[in-house]
Protein backbone atom coordinates (compact mmCIF):
# COMPACT_ATOMS: atom_id res chain seq x y z
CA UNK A 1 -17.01 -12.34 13.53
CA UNK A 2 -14.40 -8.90 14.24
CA UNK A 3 -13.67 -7.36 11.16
CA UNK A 4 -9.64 -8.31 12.01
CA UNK A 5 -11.30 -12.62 12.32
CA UNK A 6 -12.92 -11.94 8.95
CA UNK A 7 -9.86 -10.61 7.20
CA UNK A 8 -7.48 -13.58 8.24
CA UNK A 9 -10.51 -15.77 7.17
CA UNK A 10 -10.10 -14.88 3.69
CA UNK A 11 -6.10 -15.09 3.92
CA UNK A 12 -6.52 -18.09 5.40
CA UNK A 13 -8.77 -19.54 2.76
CA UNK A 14 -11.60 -19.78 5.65
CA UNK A 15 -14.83 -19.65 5.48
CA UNK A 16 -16.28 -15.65 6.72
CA UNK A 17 -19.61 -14.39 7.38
CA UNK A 18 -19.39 -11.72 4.48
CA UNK A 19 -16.22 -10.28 1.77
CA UNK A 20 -14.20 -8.09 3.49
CA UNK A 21 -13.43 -4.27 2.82
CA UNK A 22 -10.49 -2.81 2.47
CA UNK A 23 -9.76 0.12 0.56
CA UNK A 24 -7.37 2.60 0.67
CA UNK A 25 -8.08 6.12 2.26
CA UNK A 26 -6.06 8.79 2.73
CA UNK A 27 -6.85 12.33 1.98
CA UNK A 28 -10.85 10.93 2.26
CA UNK A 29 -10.00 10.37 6.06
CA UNK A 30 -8.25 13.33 7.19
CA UNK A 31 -11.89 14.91 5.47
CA UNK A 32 -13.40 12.48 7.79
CA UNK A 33 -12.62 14.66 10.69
CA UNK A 34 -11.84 17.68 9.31
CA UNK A 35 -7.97 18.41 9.02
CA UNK A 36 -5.87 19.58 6.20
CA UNK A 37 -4.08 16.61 4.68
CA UNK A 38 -0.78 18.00 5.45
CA UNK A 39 -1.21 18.06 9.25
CA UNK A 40 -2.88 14.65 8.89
CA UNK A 41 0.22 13.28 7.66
CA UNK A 42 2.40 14.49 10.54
CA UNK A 43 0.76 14.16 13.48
CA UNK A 44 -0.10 10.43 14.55
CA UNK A 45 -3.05 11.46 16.53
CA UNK A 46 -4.87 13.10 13.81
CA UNK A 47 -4.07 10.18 10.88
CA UNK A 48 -5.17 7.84 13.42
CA UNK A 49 -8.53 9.57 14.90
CA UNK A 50 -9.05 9.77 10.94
CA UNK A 51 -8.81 6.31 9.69
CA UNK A 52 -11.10 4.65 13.02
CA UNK A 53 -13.64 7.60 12.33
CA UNK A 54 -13.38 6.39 8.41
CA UNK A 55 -13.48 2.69 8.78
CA UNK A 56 -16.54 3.38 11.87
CA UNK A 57 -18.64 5.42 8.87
CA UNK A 58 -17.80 3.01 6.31
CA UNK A 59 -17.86 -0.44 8.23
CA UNK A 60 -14.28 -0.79 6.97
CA UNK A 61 -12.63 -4.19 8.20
CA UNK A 62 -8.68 -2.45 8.50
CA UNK A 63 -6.88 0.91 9.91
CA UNK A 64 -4.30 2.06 7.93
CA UNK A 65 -1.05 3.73 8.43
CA UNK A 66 -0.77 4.59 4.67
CA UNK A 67 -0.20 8.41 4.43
CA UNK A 68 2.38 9.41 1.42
CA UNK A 69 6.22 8.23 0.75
CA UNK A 70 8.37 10.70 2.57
CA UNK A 71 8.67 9.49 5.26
CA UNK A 72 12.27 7.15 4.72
CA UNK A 73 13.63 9.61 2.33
CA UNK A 74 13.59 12.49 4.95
CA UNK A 75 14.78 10.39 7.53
CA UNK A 76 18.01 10.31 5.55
CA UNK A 77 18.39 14.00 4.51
CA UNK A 78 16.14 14.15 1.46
CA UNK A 79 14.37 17.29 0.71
CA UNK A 80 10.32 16.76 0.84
CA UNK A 81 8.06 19.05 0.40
CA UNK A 82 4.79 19.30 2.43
CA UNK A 83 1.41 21.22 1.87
CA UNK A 84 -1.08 22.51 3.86
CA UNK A 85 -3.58 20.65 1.95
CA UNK A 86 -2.18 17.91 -0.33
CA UNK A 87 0.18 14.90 -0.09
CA UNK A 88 3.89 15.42 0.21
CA UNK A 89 6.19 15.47 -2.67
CA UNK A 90 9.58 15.32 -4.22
CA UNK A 91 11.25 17.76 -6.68
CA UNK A 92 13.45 15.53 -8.45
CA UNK A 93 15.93 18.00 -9.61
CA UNK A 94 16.90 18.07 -5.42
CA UNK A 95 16.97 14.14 -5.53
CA UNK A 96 19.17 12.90 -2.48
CA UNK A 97 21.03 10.71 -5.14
CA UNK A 98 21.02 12.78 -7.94
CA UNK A 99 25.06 12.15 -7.52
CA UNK A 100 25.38 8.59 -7.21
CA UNK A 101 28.39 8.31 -5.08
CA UNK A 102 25.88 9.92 -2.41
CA UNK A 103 24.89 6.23 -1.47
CA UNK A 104 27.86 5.05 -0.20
CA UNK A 105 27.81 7.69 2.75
CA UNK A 106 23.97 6.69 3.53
CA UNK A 107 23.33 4.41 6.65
CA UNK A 108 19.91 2.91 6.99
CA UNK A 109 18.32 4.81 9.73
CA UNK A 110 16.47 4.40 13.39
CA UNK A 111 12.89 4.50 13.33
CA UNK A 112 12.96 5.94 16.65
CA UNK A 113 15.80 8.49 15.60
CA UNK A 114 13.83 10.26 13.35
CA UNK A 115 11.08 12.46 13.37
CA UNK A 116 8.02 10.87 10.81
CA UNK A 117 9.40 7.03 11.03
CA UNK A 118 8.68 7.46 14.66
CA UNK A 119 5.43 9.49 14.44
CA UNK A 120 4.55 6.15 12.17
CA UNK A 121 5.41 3.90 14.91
CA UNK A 122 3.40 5.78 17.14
CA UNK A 123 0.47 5.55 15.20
CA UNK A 124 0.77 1.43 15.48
CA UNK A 125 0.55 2.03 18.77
CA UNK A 126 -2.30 3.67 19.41
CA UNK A 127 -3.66 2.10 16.63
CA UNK A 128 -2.95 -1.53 18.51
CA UNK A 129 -4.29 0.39 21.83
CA UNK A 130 -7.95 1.49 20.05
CA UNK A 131 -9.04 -1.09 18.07
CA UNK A 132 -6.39 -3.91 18.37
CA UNK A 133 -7.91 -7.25 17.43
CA UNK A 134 -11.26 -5.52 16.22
CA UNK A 135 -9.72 -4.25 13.06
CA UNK A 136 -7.01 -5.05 10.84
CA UNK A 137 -3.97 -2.53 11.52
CA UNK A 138 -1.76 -2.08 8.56
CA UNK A 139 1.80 -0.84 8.44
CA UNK A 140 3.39 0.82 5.47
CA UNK A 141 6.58 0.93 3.71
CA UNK A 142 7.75 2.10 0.11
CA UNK A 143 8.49 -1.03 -2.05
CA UNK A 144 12.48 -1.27 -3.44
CA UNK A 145 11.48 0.26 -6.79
CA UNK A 146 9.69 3.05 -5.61
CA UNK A 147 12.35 3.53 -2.63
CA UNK A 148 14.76 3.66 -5.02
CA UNK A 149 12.66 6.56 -7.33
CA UNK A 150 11.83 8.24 -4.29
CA UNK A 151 16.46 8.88 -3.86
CA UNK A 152 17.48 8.40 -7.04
CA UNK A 153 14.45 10.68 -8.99
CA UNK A 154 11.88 8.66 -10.90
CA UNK A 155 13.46 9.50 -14.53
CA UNK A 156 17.30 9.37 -13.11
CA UNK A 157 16.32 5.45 -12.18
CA UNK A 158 14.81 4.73 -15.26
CA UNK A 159 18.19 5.49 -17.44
CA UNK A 160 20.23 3.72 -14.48
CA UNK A 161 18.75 0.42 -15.29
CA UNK A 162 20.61 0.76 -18.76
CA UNK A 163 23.60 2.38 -17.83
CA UNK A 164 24.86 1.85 -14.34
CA UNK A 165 22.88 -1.67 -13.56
CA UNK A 166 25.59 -1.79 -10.50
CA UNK A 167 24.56 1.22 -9.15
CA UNK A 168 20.91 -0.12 -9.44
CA UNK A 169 21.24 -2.97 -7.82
CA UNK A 170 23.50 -1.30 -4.43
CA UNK A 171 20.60 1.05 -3.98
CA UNK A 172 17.81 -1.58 -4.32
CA UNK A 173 19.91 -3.93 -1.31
CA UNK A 174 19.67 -0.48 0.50
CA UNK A 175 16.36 -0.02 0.37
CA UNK A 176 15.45 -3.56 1.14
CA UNK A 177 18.24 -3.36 4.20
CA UNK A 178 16.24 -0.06 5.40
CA UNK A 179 12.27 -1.33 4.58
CA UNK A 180 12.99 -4.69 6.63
CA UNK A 181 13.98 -2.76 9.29
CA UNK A 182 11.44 0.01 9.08
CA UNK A 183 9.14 -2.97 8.89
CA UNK A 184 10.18 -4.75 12.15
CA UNK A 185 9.69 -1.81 14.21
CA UNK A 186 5.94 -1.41 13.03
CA UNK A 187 5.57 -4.67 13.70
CA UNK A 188 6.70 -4.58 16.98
CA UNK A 189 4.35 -1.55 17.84
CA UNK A 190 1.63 -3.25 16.99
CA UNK A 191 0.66 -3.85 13.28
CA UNK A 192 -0.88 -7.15 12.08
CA UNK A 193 -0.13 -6.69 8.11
CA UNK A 194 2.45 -4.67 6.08
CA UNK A 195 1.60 -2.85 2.92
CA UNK A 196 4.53 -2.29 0.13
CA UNK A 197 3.78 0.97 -1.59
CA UNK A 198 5.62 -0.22 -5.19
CA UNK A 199 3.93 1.65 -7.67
CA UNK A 200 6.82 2.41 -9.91
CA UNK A 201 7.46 -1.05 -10.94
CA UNK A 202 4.38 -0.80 -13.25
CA UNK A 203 6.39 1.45 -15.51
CA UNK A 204 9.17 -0.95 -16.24
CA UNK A 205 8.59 -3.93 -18.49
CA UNK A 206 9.12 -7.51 -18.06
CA UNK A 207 12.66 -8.06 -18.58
CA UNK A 208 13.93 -5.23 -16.42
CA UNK A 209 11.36 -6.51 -13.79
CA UNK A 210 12.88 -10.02 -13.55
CA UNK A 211 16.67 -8.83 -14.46
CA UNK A 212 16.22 -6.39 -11.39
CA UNK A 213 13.12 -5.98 -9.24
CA UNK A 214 11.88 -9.70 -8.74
CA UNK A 215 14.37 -10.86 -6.46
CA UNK A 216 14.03 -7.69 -4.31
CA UNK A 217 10.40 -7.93 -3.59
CA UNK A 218 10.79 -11.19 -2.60
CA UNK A 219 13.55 -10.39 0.06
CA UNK A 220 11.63 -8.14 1.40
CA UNK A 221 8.34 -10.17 1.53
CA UNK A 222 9.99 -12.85 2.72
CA UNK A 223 11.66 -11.00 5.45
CA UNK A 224 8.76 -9.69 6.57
CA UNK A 225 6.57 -12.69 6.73
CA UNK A 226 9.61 -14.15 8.42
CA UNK A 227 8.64 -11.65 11.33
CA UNK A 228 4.97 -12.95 11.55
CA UNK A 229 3.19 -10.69 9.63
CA UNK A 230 0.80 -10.60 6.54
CA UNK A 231 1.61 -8.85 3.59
CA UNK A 232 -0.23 -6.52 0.78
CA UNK A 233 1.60 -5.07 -1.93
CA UNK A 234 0.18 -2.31 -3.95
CA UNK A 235 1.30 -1.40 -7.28
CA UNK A 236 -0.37 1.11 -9.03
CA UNK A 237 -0.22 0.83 -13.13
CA UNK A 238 -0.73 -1.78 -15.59
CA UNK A 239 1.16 -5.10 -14.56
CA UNK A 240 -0.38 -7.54 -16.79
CA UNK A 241 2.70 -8.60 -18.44
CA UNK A 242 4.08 -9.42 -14.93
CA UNK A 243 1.13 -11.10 -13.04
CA UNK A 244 3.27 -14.73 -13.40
CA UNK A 245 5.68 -13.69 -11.38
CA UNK A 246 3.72 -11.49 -8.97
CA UNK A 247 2.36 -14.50 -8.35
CA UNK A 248 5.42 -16.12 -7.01
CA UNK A 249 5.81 -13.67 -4.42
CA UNK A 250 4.04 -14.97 -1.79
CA UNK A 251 2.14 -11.93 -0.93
CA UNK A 252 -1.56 -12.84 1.42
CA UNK A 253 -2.87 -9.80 -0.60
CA UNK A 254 -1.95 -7.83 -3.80
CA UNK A 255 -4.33 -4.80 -4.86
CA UNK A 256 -5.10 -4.98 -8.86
CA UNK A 257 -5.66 -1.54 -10.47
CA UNK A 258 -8.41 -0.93 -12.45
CA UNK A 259 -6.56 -1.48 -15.98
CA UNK A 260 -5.56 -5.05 -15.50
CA UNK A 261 -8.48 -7.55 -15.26
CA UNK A 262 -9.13 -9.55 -12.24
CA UNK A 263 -9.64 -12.76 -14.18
CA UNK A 264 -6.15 -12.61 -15.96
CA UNK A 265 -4.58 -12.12 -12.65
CA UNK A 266 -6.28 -15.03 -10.82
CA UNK A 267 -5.32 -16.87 -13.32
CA UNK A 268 -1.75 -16.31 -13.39
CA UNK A 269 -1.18 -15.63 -9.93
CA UNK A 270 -2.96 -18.45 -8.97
CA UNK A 271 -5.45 -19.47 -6.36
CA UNK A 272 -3.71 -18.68 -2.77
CA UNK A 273 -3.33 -14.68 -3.12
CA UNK A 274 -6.16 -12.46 -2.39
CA UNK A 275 -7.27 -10.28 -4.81
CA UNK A 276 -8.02 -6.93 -4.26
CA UNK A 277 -9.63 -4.15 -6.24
CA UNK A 278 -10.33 -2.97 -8.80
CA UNK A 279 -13.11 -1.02 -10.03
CA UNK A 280 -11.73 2.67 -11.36
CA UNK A 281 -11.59 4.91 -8.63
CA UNK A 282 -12.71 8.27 -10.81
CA UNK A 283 -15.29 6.82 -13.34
CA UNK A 284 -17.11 4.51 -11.78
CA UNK A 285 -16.31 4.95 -7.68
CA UNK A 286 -16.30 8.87 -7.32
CA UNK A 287 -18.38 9.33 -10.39
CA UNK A 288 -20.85 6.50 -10.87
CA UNK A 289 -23.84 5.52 -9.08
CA UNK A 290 -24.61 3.15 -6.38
CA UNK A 291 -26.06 0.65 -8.67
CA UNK A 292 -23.32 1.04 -11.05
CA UNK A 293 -20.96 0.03 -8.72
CA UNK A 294 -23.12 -2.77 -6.88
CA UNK A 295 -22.82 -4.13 -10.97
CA UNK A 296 -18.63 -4.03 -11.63
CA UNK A 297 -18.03 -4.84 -7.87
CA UNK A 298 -19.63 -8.22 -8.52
CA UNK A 299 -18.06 -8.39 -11.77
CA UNK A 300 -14.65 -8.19 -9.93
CA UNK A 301 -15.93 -10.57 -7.45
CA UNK A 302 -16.59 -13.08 -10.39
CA UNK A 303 -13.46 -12.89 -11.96
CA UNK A 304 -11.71 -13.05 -8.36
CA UNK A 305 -13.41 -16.51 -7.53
CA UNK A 306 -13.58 -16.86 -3.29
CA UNK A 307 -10.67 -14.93 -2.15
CA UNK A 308 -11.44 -11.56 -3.04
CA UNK A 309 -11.56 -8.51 -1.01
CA UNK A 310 -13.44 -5.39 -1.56
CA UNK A 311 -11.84 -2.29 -3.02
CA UNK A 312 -10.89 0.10 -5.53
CA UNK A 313 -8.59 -0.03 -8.08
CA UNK A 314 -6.22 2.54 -6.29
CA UNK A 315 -6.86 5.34 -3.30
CA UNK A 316 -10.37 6.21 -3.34
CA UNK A 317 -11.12 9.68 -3.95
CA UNK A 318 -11.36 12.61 -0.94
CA UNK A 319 -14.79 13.65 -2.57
CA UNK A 320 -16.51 10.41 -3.47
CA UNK A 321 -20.08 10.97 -2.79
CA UNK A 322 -21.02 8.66 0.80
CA UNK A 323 -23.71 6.76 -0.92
CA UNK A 324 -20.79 5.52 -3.15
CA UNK A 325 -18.60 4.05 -0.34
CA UNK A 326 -21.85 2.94 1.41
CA UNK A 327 -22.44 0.65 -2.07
CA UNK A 328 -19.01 -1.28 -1.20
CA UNK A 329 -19.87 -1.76 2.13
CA UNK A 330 -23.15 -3.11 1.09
CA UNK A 331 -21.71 -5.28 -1.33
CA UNK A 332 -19.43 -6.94 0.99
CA UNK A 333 -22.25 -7.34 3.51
CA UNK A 334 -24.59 -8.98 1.17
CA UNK A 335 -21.89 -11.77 -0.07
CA UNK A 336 -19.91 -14.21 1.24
């Protein structure tokens, strides 16, 4: 069975020879072969040299094109900053929407047209040329929350659900207008799956998440399964009180951080979703033992009942001993 036959076994409620892995890696796999993170992110080539040569070491059953959230934002004028050795990053008193009426002059961009989007199709590509049908190859694009944090500024948002909901709501239909898009054209280079980067949606609670967010999310996943692909969405941050209607969104996989237990989530997302995480990257991943790990990863795999998928909680640290990876690799090997 191909790492890529395994994965849609498990989506599929099939049966698989063993769990499948899947975490995320990013600065961990430009270390892989030996490039600063801030070339890794901009140059196709290197990002995907680095997550083959990762999921090779690691037995890994999916590439990723997962790198950091500047990519859209740039594409339509917004000031990112980039590092020679860490991810890009916003300074959110240079927010591209800091004034407001700055959205109504924005037009959802190209992929081709512009410089990262299209070093991101690129990397589907070649991803789809190396290991296409071996692996699982995973697109990326930022969820509507954190789209809209990534324009708007992270605290500037916040305050704009309470006093300019219309506002909210114009630049959320943007974002979904430009992610469905960004999606399609990864898609048609070559990805199988799409992961939503949503990670700010854990900071609002649940009546701003159903007045505002829901109904977003589930444009978007719908659109997107509408174009034949699977889905993952990954929200860092505690999102117990929202797990009901996470559930509803008819993602094939959502990754559970390490704060929210896998057993409350399986229960109120129900059965169909795969579940993926979520022991703590720091403490027990990059800092525990091999055994220690073998121990919560079953734990998780309990609580997750069959459809469960092997991971961490969130990214898994650049300098995570080797033995510790090796442990989830050899946990997913030995069970089925």
């Amino acid at each position: 069975m191909t790492s890529y036959e395994r994965v849609l076994g498990v989506l599929n409620g099939s049966p698989t020879d063993r769990l499948a892995l899947m975490p995320i890696t990013m600065m961990l796999a430009a270390d892989q072969i030996g490039v600063p993170y801030g070339k890794y992110i901009q140059d196709y080539r290197l990002l995907v040299e680095g997550q083959i040569r990762t999921a090779e070491n690691f037995g890994f059953d999916h590439v990723s094109c997962i790198s950091d959230p500047g990519r859209e934002p740039e594409a339509l004028g917004a000031a990112v900053q980039y590092f020679d050795d860490q991810p890009a990053a916003f300074d959110e008193r240079y927010s591209l929407l800091a004034d407001k009426s700055a959205l109504r002059g924005l037009k959802v961009p190209n992929p081709s047209d512009h410089r990262r989007m299209h070093d991101r199709l690129q990397a589907a590509a070649l991803f789809r040329q190396r290991v296409g049908g071996e692996k699982l190859i995973e697109g990326w694009i930022e969820g509507p929350c954190a789209e809209a944090a990534d324009l708007r500024g992270l605290n500037r948002l916040m305050v704009d659900f309470f006093d300019d909901p219309a506002f909210v709501r114009d630049l959320l239909d943007f974002s979904v207008v430009m992610e469905l898009e960004f999606a399609r054209c990864q898609i048609e280079a070559g990805v199988d799956s799409i992961g939503i980067g949503d990670s700010a949606t854990s900071l609002v609670g649940p009546q701003i998440y159903e007045e505002f967010l829901h109904s977003y999310q589930l444009k978007l996943i719908g659109g997107i399964k509408a174009m034949g692909a699977r889905v993952r969405l990954h929200v860092c941050g505690n999102i117990r009180k929202i797990l009901g209607s996470f559930g509803t969104l008819g993602c094939d996989i959502i990754d559970i951080d390490s704060m929210v237990p896998l057993d409350a989530a399986r229960q109120e997302m129900g059965p169909a979703v795969a579940l993926l995480g979520n022991i703590t990257p720091v403490a027990v991943l990059r800092n525990g033992t091999p055994e220690a790990i073998t121990k919560a990863l079953a734990e998780c795999h309990r609580k997750a009942g069959d459809r469960y998928i092997v991971g961490a909680g969130c990214e898994v640290p650049r300098d995570t001993p080797a033995a510790n990876i090796m442990a989830l690799r050899d946990y997913a090997r030995s069970n089925s």
